[in-house]
N, C-alpha and C. Protein backbone atom coordinates (compact mmCIF):
# COMPACT_ATOMS: atom_id res chain seq x y z
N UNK A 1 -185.80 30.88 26.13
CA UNK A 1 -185.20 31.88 25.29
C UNK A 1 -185.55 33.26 25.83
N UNK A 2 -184.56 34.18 25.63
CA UNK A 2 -184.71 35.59 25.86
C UNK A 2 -184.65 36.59 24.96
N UNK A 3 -185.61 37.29 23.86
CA UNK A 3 -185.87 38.15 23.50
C UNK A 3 -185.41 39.29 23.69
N UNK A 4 -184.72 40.55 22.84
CA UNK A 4 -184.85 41.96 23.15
C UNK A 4 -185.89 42.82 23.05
N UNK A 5 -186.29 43.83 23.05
CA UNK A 5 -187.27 44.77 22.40
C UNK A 5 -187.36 44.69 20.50
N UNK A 6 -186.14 44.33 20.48
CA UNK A 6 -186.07 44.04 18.56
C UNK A 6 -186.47 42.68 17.91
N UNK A 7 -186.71 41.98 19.21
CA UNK A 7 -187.32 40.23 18.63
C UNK A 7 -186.44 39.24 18.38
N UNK A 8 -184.92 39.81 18.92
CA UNK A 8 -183.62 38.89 18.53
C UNK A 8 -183.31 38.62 19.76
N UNK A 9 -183.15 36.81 19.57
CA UNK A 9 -182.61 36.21 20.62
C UNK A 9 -181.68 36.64 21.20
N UNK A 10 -181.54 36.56 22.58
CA UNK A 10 -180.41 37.35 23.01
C UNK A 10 -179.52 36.47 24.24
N UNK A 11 -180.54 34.78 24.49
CA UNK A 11 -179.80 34.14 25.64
C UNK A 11 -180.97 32.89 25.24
N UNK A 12 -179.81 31.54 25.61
CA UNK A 12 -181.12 30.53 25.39
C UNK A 12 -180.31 29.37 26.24
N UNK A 13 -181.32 28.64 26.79
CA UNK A 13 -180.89 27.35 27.58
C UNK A 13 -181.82 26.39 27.44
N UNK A 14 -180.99 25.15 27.53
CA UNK A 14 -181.27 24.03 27.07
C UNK A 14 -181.70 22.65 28.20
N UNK A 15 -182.69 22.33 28.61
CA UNK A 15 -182.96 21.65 29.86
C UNK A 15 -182.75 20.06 29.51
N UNK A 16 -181.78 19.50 30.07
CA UNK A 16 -181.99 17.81 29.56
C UNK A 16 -182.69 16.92 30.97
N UNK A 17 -183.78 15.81 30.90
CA UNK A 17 -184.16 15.19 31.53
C UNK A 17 -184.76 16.24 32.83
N UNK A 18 -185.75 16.93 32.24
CA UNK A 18 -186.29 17.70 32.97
C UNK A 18 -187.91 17.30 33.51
N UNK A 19 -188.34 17.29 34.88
CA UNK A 19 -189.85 17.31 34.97
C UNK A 19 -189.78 18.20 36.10
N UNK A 20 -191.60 18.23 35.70
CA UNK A 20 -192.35 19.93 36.88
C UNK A 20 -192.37 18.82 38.16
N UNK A 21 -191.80 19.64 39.66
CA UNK A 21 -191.92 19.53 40.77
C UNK A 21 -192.95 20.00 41.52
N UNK A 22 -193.75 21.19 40.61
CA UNK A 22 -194.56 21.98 41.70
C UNK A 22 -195.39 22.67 40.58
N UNK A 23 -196.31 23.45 40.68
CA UNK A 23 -197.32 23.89 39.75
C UNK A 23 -198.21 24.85 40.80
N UNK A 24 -197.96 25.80 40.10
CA UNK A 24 -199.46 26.22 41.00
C UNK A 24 -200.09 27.11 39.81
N UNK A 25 -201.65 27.53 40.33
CA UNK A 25 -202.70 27.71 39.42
C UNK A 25 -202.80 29.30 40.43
N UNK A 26 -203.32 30.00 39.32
CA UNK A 26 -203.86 31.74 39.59
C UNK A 26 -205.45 31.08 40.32
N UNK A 27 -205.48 32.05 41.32
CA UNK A 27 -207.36 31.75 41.46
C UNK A 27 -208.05 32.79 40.61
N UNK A 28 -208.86 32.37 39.89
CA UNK A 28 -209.69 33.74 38.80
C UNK A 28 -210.57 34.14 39.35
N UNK A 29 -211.31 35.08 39.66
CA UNK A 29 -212.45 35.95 40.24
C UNK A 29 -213.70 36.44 39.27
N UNK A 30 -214.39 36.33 38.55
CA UNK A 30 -215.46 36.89 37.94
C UNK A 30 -214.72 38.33 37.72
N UNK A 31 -215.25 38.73 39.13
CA UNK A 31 -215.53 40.38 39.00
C UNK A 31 -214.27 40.95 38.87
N UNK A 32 -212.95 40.02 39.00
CA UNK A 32 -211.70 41.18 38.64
C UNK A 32 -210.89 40.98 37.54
N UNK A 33 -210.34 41.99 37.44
CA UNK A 33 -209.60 42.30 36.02
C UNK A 33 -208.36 42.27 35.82
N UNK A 34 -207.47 41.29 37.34
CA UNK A 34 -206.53 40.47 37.33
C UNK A 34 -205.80 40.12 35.97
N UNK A 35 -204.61 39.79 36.01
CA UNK A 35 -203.53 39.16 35.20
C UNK A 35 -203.72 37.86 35.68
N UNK A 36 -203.82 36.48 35.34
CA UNK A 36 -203.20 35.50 35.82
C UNK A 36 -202.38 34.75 35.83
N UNK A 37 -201.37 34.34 36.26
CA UNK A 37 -199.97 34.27 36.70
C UNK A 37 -200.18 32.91 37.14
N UNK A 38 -199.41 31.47 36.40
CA UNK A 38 -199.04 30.42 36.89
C UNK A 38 -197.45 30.22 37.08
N UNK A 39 -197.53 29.55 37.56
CA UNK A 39 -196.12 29.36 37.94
C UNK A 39 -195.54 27.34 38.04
N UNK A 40 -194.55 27.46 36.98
CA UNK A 40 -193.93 25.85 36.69
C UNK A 40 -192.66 26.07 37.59
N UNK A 41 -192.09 25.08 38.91
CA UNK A 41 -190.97 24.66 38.68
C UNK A 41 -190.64 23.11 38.31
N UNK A 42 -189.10 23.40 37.55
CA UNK A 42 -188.57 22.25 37.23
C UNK A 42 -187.53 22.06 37.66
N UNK A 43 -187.47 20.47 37.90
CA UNK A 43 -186.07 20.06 38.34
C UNK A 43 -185.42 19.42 37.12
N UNK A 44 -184.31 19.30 37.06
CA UNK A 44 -183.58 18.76 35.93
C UNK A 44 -182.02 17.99 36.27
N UNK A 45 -181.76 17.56 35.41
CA UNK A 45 -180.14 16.86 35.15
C UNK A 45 -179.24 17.78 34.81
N UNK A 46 -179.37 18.45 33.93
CA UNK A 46 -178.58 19.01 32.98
C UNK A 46 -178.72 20.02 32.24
N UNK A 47 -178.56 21.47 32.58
CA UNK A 47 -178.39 22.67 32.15
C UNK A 47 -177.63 23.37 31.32
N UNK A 48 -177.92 23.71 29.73
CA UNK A 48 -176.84 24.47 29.19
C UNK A 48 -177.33 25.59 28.65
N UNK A 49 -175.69 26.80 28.89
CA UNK A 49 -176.28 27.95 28.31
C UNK A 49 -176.03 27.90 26.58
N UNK A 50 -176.56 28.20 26.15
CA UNK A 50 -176.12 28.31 24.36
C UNK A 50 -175.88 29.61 23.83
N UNK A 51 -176.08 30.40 24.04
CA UNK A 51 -175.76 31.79 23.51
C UNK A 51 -175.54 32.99 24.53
């Protein structure tokens, strides 16, 4: 789903027969003050847009 600045849906899709292909993990550091950022892809069957 996609959100505006006002909290209203604004785009949504629907994944059928979907699994993760790949994954990766943030490395965390003690001493830094990093964001950490994972990352899912998926492969799927069947994609729809709904709104």
């Amino acid at each position: 789903m996609v959100y505006d600045s006002a909290l209203t849906e604004t785009a949504r899709w629907n994944f059928y027969d979907a699994w993760p292909s790949k994954i990766e993990f943030a490395s965390l550091e003690a001493s830094a003050n990093d964001v950490a950022v994972e990352t899912i892809t998926l492969q799927y069957e069947k994609l729809e847009r709904k709104k």
